[in-house]
N, C-alpha and C. Protein backbone atom coordinates (compact mmCIF):
# COMPACT_ATOMS: atom_id res chain seq x y z
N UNK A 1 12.11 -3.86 0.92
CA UNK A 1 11.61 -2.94 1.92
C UNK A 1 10.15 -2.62 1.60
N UNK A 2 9.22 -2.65 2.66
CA UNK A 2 7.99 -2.12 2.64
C UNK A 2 7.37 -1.02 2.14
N UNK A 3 6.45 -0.66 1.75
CA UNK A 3 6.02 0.41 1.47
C UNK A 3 6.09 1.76 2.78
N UNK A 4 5.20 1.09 3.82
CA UNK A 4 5.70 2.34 4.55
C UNK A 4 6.89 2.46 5.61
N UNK A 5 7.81 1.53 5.13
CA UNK A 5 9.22 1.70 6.28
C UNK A 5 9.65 2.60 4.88
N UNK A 6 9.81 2.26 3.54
CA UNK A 6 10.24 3.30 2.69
C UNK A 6 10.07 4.88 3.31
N UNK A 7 8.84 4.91 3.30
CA UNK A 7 8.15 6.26 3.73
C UNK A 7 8.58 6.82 5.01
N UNK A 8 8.85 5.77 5.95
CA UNK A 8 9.40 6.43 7.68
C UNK A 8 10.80 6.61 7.23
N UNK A 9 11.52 6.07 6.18
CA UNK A 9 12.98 6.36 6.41
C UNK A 9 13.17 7.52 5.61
N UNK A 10 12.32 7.83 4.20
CA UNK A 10 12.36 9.08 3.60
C UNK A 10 11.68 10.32 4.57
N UNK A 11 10.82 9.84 5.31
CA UNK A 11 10.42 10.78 6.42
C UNK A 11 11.74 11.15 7.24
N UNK A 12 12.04 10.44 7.95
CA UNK A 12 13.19 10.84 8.65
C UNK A 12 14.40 11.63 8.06
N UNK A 13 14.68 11.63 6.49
CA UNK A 13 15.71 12.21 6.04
C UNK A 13 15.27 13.40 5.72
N UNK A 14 13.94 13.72 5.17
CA UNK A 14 13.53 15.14 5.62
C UNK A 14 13.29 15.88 6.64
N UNK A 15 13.18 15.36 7.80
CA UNK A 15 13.00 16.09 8.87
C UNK A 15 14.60 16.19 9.59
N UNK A 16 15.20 15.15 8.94
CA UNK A 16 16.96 15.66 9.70
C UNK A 16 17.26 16.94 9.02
N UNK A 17 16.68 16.90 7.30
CA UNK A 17 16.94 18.51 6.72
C UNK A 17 16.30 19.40 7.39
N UNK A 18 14.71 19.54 7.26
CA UNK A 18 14.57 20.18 8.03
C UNK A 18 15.35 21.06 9.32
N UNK A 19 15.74 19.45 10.32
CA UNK A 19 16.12 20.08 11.94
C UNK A 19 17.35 20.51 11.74
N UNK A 20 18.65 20.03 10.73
CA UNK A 20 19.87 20.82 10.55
C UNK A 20 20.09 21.45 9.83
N UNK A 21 19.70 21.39 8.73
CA UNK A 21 19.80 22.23 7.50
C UNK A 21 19.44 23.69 6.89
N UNK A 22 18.42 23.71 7.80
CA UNK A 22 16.97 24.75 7.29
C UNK A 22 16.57 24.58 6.54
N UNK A 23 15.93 23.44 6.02
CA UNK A 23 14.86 23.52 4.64
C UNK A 23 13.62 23.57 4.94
N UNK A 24 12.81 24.29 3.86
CA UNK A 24 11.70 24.88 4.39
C UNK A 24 10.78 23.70 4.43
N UNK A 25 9.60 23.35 4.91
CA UNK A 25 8.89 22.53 4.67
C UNK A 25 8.55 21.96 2.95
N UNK A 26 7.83 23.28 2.37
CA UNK A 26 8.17 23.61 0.91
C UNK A 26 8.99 22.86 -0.03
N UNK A 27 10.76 22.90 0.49
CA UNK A 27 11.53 22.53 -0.36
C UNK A 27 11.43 21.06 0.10
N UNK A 28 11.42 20.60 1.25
CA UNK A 28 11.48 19.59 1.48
C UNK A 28 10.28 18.89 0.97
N UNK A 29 8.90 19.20 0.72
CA UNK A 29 7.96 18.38 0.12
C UNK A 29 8.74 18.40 -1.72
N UNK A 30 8.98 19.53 -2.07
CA UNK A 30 9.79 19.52 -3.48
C UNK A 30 10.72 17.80 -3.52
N UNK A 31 11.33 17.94 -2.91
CA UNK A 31 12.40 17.28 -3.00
C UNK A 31 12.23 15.19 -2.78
N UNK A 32 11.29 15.68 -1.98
CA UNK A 32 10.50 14.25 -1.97
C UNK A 32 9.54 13.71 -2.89
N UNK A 33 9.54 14.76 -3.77
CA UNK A 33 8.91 14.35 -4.86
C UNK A 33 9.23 14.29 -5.79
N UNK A 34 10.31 14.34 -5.99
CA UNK A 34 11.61 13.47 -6.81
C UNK A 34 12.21 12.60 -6.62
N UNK A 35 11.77 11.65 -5.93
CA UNK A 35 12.60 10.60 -5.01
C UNK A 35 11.56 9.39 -6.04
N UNK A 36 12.60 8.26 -6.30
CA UNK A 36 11.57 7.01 -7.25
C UNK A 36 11.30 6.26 -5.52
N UNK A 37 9.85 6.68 -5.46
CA UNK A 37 9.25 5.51 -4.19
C UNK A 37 8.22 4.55 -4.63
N UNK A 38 8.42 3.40 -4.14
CA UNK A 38 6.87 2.78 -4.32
C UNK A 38 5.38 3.35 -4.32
N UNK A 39 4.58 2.94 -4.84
CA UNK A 39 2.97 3.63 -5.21
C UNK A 39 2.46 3.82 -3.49
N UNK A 40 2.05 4.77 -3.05
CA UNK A 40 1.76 4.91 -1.68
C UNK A 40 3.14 5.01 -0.55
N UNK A 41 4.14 4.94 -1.07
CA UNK A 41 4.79 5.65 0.09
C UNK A 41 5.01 6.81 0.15
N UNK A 42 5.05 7.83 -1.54
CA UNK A 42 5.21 8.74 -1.25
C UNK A 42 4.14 10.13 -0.53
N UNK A 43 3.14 9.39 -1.07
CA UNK A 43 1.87 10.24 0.07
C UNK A 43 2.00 9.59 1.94
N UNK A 44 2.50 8.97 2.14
CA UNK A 44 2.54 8.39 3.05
C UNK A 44 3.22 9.39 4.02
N UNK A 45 4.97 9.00 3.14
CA UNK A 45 5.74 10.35 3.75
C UNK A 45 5.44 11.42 3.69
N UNK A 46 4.60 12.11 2.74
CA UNK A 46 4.19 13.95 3.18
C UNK A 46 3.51 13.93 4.38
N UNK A 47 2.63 12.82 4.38
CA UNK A 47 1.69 12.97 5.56
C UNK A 47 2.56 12.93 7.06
N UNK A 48 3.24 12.20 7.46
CA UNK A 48 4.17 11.62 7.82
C UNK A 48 5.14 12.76 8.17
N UNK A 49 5.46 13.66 7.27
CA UNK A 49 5.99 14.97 7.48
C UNK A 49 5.44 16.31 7.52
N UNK A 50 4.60 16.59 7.11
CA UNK A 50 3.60 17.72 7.17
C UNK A 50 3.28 17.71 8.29
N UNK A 51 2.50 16.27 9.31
CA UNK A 51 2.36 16.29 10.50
C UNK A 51 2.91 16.53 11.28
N UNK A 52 4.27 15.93 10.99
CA UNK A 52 4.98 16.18 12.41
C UNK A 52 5.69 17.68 12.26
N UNK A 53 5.89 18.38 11.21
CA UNK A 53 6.12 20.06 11.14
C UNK A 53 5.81 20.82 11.65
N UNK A 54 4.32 20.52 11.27
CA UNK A 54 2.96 21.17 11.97
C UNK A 54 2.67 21.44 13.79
N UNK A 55 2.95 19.47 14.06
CA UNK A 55 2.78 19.57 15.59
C UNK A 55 4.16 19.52 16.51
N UNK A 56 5.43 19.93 15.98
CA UNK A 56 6.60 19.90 16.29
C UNK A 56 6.39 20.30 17.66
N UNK A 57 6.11 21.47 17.79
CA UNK A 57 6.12 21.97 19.49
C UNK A 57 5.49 21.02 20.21
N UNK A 58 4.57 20.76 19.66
CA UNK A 58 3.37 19.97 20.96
C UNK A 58 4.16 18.48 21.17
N UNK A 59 5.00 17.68 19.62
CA UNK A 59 5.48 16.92 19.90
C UNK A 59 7.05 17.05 20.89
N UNK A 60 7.44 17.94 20.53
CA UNK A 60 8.56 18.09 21.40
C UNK A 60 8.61 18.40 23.01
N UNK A 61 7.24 18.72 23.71
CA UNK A 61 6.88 18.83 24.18
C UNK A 61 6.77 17.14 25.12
N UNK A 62 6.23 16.88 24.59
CA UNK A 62 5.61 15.60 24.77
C UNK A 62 6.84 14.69 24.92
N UNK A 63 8.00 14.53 24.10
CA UNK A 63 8.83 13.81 24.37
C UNK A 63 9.86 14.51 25.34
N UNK A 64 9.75 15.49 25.56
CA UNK A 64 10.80 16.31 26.76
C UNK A 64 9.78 15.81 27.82
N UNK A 65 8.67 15.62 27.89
CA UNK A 65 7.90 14.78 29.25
C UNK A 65 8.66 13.62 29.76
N UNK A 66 8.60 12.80 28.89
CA UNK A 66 8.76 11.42 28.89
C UNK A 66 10.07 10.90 28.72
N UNK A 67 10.99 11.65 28.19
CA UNK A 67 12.72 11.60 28.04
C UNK A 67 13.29 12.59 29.29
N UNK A 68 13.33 11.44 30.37
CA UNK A 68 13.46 11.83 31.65
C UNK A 68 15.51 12.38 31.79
N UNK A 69 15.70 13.82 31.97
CA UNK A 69 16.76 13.90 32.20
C UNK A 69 17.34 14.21 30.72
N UNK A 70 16.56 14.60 29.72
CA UNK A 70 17.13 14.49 28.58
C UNK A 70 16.53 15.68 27.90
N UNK A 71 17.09 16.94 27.19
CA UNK A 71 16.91 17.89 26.49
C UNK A 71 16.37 17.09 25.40
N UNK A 72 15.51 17.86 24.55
CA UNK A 72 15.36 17.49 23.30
C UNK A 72 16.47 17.97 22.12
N UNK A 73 17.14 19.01 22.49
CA UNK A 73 18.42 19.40 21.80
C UNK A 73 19.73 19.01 21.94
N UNK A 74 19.22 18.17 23.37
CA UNK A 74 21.52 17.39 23.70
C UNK A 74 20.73 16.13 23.07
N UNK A 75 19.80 15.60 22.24
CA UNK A 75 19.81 14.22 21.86
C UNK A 75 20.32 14.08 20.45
N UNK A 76 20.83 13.16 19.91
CA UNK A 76 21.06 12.45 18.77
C UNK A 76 19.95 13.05 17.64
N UNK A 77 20.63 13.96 16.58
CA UNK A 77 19.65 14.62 15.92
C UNK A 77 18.83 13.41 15.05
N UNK A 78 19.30 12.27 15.13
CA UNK A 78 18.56 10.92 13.92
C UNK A 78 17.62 10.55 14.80
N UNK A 79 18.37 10.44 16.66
CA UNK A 79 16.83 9.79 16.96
C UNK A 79 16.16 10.72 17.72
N UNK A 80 16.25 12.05 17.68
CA UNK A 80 15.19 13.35 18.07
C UNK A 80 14.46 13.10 17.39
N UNK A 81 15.03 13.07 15.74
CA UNK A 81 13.38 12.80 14.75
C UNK A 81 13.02 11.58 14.58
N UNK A 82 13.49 10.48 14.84
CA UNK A 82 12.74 9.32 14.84
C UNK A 82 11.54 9.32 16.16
N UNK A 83 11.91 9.85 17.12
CA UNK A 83 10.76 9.86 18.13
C UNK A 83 9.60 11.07 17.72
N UNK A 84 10.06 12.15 17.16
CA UNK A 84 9.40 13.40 16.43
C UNK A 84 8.29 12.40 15.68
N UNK A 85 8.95 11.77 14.70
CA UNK A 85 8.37 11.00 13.58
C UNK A 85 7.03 9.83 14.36
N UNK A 86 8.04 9.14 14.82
CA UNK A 86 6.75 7.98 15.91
C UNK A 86 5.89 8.57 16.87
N UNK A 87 5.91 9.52 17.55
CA UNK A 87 5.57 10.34 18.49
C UNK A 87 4.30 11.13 17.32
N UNK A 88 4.28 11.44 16.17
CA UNK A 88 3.24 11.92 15.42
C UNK A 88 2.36 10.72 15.19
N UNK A 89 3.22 9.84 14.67
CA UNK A 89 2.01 8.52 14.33
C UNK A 89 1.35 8.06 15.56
N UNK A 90 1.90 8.32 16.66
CA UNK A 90 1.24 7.12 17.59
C UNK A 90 -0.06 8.42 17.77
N UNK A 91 0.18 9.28 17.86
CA UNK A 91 -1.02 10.56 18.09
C UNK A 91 -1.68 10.47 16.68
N UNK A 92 -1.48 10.34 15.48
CA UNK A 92 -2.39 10.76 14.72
C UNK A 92 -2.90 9.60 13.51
N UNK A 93 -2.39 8.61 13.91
CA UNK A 93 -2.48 7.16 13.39
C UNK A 93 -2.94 6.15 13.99
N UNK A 94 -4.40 5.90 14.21
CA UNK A 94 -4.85 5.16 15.50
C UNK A 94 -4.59 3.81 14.21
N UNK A 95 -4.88 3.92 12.76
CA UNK A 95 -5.23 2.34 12.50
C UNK A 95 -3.91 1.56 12.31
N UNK A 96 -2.39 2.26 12.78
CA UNK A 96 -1.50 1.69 12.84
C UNK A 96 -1.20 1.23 14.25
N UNK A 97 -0.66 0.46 14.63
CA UNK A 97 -0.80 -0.36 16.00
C UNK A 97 0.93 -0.08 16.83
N UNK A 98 0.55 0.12 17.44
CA UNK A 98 1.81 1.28 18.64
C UNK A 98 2.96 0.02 18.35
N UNK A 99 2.43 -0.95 18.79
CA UNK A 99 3.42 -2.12 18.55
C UNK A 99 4.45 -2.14 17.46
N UNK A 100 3.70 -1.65 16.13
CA UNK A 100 4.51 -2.10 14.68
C UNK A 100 5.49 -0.32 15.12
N UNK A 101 4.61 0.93 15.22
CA UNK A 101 5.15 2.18 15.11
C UNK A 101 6.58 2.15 16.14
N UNK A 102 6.61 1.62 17.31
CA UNK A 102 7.48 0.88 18.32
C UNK A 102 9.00 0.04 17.30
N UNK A 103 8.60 -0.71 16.85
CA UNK A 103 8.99 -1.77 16.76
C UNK A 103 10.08 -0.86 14.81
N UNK A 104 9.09 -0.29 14.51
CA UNK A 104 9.75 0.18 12.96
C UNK A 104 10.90 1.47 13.69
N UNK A 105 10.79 2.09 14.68
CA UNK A 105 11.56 3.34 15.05
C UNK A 105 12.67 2.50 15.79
N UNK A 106 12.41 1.03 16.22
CA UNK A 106 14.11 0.66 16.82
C UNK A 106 14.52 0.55 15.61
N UNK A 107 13.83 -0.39 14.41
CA UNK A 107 14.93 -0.62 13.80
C UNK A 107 15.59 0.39 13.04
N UNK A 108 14.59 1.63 12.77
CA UNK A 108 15.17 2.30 11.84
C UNK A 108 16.32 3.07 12.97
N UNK A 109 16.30 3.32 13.95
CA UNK A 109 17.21 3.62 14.79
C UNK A 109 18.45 3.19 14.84
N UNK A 110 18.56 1.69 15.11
CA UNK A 110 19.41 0.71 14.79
C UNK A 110 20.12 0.43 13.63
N UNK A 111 19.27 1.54 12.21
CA UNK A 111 20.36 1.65 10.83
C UNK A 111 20.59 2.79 10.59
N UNK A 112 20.00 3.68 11.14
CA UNK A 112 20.72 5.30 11.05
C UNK A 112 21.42 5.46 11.99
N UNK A 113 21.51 5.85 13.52
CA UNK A 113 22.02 6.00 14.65
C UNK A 113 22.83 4.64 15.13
N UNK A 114 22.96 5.38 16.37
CA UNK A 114 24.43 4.29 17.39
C UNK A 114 23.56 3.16 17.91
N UNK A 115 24.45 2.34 18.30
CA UNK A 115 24.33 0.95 18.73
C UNK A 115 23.31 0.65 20.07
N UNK A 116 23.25 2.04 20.47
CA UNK A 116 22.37 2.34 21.88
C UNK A 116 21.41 2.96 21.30
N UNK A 117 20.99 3.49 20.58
CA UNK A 117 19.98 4.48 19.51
C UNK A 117 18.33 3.20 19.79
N UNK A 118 18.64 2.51 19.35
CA UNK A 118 17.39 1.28 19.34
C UNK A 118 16.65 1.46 20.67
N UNK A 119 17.65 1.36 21.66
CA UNK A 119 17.13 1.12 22.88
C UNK A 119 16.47 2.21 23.83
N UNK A 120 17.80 3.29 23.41
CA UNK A 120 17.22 5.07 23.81
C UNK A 120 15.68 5.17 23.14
N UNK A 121 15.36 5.01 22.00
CA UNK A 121 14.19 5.21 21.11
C UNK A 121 13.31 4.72 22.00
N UNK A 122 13.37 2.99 22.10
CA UNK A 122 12.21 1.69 22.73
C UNK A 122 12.10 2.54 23.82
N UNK A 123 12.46 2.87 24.66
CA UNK A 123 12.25 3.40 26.32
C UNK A 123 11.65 4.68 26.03
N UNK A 124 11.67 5.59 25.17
CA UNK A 124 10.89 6.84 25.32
C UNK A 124 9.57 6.87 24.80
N UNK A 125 9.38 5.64 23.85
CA UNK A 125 8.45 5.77 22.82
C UNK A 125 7.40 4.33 23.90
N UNK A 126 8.27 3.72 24.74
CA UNK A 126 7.30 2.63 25.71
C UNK A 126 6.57 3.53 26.57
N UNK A 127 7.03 4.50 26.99
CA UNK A 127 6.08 5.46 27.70
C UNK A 127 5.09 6.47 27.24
N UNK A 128 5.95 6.82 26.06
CA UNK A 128 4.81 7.83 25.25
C UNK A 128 3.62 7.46 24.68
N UNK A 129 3.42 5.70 24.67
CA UNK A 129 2.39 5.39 23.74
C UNK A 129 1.30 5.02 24.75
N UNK A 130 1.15 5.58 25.63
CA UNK A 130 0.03 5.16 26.86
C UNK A 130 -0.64 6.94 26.15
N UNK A 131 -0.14 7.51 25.07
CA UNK A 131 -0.77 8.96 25.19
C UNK A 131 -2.11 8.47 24.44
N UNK A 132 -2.14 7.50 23.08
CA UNK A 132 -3.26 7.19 22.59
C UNK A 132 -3.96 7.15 23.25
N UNK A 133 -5.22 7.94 22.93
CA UNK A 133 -6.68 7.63 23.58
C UNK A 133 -7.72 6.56 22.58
């Protein structure tokens, strides 16, 4: 596994704490920093999570636009934050390319979530990425 799919999938398991659990941002940077990651994923993931904490509203926002017919709270809490998660990079990560950020949230979709999870993801995140300027 890559350095930063390491980092999107440890991203994602903090922000599922985060969204069900209540962990504070705090504990959750604690806790990721006990985790044995490759050299650069683990700054990868704070960033990766700090961001999307930070811009949660504006991102949730943004994907209740574009997830036509769909609460952000009746969705699949793995792929609420996988779009949370991609939905930060595609806004705050221009030198990563929408394509790969696209393409890493089916699959990680496709190994955390349901069999339809890949595809729910690809369709919200094909529209959201026209937001890059």
């Amino acid at each position: 596994m890559g350095v930063r799919r390491q980092a999107r999938e440890a991203a994602l398991q903090m922000l599922y704490l985060s969204d069900n659990c209540g962990f504070t941002p705090e504990d959750i940077l604690a806790h990721i920093r006990t985790l044995d990651m490759k050299n650069g994923s683990q700054d990868f993931a704070e960033r990766l999570i700090t961001g999307t904490l930070d811009r949660r509203v504006e991102i949730d926002s943004l994907i209740t636009r574009y997830a036509q017919n769909w609460e952000i709270d009746r969705m699949a809490a793995i792929d609420r934050n996988i779009l949370r998660l991609s939905t930060f990079e595609i806004l705050e990560m221009p030198e990563t390319p929408i394509n790969v950020i696209i393409d890493e949230a089916v699959e990680i979709a496709k190994t955390y979530s349901t069999s339809d999870s890949g595809k729910f993801v690809n369709g919200i995140l094909d529209k959201l990425k026209n937001i890059r300027t």
